[in-house]
N, C-alpha and C. Protein backbone atom coordinates (compact mmCIF):
# COMPACT_ATOMS: atom_id res chain seq x y z
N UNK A 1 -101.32 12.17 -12.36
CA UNK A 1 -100.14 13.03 -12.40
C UNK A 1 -98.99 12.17 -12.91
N UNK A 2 -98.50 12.60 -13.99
CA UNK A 2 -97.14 11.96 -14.76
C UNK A 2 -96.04 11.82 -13.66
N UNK A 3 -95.23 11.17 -13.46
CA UNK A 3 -93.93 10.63 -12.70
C UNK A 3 -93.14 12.53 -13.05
N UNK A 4 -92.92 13.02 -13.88
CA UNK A 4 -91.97 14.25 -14.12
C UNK A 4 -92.80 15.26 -13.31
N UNK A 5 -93.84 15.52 -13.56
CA UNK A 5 -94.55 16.36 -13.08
C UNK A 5 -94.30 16.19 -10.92
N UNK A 6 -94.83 15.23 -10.82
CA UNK A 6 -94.81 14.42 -9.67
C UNK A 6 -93.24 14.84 -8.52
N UNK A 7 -92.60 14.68 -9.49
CA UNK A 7 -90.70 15.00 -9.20
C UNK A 7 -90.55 16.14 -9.42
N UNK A 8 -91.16 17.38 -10.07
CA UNK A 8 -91.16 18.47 -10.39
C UNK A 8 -91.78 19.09 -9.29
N UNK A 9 -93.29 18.47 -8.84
CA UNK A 9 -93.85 19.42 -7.74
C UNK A 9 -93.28 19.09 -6.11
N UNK A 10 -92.75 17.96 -5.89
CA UNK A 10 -91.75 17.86 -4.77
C UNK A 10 -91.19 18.24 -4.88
N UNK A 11 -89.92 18.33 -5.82
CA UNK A 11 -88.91 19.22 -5.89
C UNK A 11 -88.56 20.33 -5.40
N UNK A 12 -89.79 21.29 -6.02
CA UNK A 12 -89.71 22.38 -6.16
C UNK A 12 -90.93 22.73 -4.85
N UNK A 13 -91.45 22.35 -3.87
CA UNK A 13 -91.86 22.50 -2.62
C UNK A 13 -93.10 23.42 -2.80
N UNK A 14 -93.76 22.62 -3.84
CA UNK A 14 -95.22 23.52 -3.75
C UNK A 14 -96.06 22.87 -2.88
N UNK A 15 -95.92 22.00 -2.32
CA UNK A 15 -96.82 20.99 -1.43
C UNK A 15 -96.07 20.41 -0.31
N UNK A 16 -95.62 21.90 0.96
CA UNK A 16 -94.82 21.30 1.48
C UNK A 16 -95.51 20.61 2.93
N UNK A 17 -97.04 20.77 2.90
CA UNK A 17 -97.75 19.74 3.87
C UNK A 17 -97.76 18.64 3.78
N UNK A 18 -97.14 18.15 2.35
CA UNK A 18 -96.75 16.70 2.17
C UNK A 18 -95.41 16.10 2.72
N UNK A 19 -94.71 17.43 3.02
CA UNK A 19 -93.39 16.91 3.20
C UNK A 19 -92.88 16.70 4.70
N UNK A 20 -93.96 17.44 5.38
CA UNK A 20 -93.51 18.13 7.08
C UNK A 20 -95.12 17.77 7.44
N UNK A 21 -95.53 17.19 8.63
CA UNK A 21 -96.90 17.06 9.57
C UNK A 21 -96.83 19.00 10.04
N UNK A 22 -97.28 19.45 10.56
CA UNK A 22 -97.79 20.38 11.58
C UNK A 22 -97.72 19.85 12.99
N UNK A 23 -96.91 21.14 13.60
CA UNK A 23 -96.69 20.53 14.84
C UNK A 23 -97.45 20.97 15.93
N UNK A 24 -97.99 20.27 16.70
CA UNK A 24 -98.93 20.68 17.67
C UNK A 24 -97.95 20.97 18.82
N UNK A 25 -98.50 21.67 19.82
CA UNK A 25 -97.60 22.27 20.83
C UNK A 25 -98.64 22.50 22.11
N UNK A 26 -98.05 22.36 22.96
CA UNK A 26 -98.41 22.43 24.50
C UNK A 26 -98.60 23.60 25.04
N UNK A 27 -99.40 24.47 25.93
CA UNK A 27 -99.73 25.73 26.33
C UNK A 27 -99.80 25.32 27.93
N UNK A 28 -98.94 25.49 28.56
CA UNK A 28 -99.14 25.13 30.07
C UNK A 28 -99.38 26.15 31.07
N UNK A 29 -100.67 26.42 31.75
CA UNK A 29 -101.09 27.59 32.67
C UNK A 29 -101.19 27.11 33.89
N UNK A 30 -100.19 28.14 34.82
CA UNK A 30 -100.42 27.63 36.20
C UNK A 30 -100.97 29.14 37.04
N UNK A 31 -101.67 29.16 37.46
CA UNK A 31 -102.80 30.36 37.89
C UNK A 31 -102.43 30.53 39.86
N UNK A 32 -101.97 31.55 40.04
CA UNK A 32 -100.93 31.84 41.85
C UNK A 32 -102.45 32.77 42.28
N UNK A 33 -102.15 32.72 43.93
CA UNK A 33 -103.01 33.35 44.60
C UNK A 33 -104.41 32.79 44.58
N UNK A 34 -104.54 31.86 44.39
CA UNK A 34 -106.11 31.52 44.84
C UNK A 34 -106.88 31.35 45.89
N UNK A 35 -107.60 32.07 46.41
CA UNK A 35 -107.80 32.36 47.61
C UNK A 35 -109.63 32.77 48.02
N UNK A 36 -110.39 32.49 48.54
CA UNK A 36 -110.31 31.22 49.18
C UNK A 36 -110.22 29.37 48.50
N UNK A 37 -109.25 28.84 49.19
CA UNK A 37 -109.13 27.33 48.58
C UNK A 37 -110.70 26.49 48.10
N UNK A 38 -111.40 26.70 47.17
CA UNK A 38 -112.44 26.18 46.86
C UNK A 38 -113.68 26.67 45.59
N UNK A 39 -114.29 26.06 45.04
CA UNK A 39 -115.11 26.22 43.63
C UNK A 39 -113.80 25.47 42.86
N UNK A 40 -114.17 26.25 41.64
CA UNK A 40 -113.29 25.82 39.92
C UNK A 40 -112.71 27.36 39.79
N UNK A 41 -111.66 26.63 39.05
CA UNK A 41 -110.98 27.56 38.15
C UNK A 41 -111.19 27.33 36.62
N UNK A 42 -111.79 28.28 35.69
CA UNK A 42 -111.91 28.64 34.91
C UNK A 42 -111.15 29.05 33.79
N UNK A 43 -110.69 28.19 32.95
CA UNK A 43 -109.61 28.88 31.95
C UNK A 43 -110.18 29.08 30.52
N UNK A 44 -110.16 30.10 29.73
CA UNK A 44 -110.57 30.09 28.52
C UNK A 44 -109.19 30.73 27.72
N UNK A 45 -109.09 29.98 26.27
CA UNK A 45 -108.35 30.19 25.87
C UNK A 45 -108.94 31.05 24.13
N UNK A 46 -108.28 31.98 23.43
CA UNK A 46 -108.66 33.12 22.23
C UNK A 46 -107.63 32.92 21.96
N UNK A 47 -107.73 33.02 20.82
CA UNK A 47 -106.77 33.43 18.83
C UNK A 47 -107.12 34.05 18.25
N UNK A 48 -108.42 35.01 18.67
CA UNK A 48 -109.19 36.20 17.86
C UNK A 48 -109.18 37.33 18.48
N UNK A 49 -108.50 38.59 18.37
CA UNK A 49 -108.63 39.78 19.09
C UNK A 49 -110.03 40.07 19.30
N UNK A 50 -110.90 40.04 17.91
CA UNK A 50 -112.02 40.57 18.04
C UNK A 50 -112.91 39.83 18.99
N UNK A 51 -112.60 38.58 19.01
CA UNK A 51 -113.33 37.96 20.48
C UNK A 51 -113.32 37.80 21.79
N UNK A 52 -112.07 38.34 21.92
CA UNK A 52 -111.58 38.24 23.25
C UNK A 52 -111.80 39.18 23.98
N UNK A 53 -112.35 39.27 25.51
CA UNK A 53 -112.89 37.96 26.04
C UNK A 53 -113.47 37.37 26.59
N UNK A 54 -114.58 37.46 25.16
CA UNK A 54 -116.21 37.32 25.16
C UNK A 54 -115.90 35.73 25.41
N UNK A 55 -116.90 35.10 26.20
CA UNK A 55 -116.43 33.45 26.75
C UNK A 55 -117.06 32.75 25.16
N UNK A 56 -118.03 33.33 24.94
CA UNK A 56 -118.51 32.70 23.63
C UNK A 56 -117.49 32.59 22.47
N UNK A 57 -116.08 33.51 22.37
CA UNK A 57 -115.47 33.41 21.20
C UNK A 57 -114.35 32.33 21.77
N UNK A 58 -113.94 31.93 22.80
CA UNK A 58 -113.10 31.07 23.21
C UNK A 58 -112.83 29.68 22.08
N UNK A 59 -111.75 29.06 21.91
CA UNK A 59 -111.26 28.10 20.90
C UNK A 59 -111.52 26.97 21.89
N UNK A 60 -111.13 26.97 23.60
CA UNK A 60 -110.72 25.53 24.36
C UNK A 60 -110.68 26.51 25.68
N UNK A 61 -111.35 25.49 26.58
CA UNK A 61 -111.65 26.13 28.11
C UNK A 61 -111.53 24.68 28.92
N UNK A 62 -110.97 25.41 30.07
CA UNK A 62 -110.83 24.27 31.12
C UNK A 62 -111.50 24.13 31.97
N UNK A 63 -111.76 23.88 33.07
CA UNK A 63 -112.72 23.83 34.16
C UNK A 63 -111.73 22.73 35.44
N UNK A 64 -110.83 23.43 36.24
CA UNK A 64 -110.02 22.44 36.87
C UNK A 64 -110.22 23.06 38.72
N UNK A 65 -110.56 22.45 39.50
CA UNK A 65 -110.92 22.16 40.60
C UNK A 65 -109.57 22.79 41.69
N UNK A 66 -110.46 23.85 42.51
CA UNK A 66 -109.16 24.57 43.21
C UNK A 66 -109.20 23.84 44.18
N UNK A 67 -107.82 23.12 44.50
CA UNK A 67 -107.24 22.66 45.78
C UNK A 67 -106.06 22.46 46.35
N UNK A 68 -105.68 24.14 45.49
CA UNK A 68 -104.58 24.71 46.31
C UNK A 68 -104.99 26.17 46.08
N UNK A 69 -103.74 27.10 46.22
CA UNK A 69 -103.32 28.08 45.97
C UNK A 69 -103.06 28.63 44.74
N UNK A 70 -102.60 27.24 43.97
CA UNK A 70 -101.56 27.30 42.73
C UNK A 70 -102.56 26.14 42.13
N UNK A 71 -103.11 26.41 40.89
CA UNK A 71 -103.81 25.50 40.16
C UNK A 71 -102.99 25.24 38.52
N UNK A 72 -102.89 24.34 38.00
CA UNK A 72 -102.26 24.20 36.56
C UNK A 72 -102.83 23.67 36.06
N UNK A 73 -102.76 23.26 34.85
CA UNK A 73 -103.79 22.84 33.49
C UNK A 73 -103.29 23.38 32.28
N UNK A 74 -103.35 22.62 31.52
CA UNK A 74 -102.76 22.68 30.00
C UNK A 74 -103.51 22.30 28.81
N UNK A 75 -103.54 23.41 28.06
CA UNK A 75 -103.83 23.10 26.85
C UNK A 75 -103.19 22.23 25.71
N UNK A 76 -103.64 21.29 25.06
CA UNK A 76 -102.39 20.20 24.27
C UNK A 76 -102.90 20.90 22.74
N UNK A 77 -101.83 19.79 22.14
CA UNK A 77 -102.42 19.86 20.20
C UNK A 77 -103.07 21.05 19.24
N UNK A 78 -102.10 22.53 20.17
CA UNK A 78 -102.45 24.17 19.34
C UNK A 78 -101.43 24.09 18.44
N UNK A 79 -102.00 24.64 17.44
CA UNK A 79 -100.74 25.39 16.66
C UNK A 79 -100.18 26.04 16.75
N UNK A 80 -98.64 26.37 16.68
CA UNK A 80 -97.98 27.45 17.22
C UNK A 80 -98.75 28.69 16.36
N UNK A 81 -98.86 29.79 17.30
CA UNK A 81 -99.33 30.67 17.01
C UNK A 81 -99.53 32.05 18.01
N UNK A 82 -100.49 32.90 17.81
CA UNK A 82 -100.28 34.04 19.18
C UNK A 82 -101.86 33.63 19.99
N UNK A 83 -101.56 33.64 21.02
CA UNK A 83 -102.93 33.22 21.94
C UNK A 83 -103.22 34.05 23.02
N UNK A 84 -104.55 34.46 23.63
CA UNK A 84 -104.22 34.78 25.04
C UNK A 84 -105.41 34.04 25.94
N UNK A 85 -105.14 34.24 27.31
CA UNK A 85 -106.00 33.38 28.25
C UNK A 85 -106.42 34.83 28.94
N UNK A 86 -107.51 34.17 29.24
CA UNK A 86 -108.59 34.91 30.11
C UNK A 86 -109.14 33.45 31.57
N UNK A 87 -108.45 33.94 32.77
CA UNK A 87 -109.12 33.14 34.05
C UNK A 87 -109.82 33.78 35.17
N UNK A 88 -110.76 32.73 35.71
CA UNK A 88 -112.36 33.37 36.29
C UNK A 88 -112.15 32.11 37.35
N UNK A 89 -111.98 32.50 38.69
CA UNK A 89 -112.42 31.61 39.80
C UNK A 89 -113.66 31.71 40.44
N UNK A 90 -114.46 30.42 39.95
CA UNK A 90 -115.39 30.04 40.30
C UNK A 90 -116.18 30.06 41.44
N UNK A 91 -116.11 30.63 42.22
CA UNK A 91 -115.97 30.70 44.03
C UNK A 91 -117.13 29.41 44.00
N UNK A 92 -118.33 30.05 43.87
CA UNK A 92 -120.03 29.19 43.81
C UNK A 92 -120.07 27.83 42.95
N UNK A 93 -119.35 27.83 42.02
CA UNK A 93 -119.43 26.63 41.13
C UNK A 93 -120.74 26.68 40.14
N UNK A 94 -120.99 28.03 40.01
CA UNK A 94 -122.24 28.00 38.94
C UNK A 94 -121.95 28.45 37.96
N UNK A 95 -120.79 27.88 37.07
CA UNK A 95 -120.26 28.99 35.89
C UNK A 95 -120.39 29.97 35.19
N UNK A 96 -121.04 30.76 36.21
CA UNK A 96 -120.42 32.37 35.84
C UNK A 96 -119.70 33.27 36.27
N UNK A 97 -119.09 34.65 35.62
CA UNK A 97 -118.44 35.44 36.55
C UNK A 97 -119.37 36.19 37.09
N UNK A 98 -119.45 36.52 38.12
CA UNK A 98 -120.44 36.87 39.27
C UNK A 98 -119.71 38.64 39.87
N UNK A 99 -120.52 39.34 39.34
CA UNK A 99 -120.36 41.19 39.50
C UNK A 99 -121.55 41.34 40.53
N UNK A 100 -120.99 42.57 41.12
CA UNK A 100 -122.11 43.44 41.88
C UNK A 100 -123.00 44.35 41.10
N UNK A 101 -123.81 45.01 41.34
CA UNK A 101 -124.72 45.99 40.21
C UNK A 101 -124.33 46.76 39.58
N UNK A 102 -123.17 47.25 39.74
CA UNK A 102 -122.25 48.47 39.38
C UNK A 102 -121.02 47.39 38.19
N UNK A 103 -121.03 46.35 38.20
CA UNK A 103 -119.71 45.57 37.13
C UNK A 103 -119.11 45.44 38.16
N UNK A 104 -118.81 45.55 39.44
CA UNK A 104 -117.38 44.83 39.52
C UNK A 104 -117.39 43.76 40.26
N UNK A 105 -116.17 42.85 39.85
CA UNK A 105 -116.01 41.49 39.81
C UNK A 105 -116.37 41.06 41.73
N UNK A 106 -116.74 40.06 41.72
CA UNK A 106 -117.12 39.53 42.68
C UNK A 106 -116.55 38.06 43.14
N UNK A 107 -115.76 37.60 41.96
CA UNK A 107 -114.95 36.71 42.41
C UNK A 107 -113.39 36.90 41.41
N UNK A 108 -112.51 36.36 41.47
CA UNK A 108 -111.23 36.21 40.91
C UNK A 108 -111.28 36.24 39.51
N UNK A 109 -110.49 36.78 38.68
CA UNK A 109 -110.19 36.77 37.61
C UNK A 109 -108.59 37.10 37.17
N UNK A 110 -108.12 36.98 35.66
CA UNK A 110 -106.49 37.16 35.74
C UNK A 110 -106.77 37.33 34.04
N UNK A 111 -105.49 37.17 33.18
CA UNK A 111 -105.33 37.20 32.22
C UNK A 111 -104.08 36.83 31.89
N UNK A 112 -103.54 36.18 30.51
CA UNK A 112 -102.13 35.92 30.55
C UNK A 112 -101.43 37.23 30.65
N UNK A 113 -99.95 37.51 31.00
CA UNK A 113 -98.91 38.19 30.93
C UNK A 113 -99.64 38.93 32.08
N UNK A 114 -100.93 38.72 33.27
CA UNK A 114 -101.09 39.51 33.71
C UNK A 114 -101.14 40.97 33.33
N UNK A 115 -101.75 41.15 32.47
CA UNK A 115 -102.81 42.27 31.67
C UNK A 115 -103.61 42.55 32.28
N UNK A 116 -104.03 44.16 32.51
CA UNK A 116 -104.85 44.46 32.85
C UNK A 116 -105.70 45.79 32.16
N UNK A 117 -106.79 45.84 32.18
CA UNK A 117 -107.15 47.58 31.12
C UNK A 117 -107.73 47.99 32.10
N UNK A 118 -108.04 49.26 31.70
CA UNK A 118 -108.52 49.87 32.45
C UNK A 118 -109.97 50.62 32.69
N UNK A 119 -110.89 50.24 32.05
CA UNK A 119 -111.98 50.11 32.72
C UNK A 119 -112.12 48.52 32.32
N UNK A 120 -112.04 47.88 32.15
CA UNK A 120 -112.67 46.69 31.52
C UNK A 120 -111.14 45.70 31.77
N UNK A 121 -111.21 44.80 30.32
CA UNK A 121 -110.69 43.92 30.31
C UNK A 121 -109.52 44.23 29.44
N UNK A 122 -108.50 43.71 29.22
CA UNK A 122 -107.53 44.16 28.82
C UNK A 122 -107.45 43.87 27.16
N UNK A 123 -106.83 44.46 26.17
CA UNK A 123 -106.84 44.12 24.38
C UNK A 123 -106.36 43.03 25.11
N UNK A 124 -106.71 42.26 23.57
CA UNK A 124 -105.63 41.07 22.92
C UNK A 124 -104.43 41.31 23.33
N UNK A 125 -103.97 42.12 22.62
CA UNK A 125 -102.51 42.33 22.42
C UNK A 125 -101.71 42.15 23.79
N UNK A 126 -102.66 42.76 24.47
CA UNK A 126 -101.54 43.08 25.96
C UNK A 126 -101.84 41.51 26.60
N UNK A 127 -102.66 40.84 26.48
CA UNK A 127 -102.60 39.34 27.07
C UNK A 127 -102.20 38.67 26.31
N UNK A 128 -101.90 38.88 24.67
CA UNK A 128 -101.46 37.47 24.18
C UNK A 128 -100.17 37.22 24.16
N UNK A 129 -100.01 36.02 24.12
CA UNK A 129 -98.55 35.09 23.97
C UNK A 129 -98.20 34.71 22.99
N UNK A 130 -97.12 34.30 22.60
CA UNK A 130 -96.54 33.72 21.40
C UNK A 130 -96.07 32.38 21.35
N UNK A 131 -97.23 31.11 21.14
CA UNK A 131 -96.69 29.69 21.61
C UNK A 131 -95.80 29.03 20.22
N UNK A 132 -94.24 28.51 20.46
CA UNK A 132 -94.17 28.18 19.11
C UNK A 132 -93.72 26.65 19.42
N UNK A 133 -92.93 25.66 18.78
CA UNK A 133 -93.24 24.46 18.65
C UNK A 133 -92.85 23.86 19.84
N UNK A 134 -92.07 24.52 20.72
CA UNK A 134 -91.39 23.74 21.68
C UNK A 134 -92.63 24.08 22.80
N UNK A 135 -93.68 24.38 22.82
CA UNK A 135 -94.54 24.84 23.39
C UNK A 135 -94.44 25.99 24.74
N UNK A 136 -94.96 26.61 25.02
CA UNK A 136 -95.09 27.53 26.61
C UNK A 136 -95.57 27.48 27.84
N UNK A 137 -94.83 27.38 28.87
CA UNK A 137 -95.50 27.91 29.87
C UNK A 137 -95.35 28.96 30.56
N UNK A 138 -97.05 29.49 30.75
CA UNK A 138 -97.21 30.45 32.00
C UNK A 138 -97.75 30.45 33.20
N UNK A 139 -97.55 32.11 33.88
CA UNK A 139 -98.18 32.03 35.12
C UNK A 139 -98.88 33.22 35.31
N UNK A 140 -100.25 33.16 35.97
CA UNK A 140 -101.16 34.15 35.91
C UNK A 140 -101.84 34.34 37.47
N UNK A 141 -101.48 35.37 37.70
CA UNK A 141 -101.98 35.79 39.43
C UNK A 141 -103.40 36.47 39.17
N UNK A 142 -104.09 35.67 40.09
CA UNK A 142 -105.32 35.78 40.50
C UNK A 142 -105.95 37.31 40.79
N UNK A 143 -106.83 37.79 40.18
CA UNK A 143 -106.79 38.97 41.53
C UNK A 143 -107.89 39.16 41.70
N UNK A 144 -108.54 39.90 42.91
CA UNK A 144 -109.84 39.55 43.41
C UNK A 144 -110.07 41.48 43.31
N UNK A 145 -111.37 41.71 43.19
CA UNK A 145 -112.11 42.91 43.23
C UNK A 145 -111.38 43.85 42.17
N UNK A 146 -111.94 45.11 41.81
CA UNK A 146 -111.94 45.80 40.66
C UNK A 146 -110.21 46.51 40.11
């Protein structure tokens, strides 16, 4: 690439990943009501409506140890972007969510913005967040049975 050309395509900001990094940003989840004090808490995190929130389409999941009430854990190095969380307390520690014969939940679950649908699980839309560079935190209450 010629020196003019070179000064021409900076210039004029056709390559502005050369000019600026991408900023990674922090997602901080603190999950209320956990009850009884014991198993894991379960965090999975989606950027795909259409996957969410199938555990298989998840981007980054946590697995952080209840020993309180109030559990936190953070996601690092996302791109700002729209996200939502889906959380599952572990009661047994055998990572799954654990239903009775009929679907309903048998141990804790939540969602960001505290979303809920109504037979099921709630859209995207209504759980996701909007993380931008200065990063976010939330809080997501636990809730136990259907």
């Amino acid at each position: 690439m010629t020196a003019v050309l070179r000064a021409l395509v900076l210039a004029t900001g056709l390559f502005p990943a050369l000019a600026a990094p991408a900023q990674a940003a922090l997602l901080t989840v603190t999950v209320t009501g956990l009850t009884p004090v014991k198993g894991n808490l379960r965090v999975a995190l989606y950027d795909d409506p259409k996957l969410f929130p199938d555990g298989d389409g998840s981007i980054d999941g946590l697995t952080l140890p209840v020993n309180g009430a109030d559990v936190t854990g953070a996601f690092s190095g996302l791109e700002p972007g729209r996200y939502a969380i889906a959380i599952h307390h572990d009661l047994n520690g055998d990572g799954h969510f654990d239903t009775n014969l009929v679907g309903y939940p048998l141990e804790g679950y939540g969602f960001s913005n505290d979303a809920r649908g109504l037979l099921g699980p709630p859209a995207f839309a209504a759980a996701a967040v909007d993380l931008g560079d200065d990063g976010l935190a939330i809080t997501i209450t636990v809730r136990y049975g259907p």
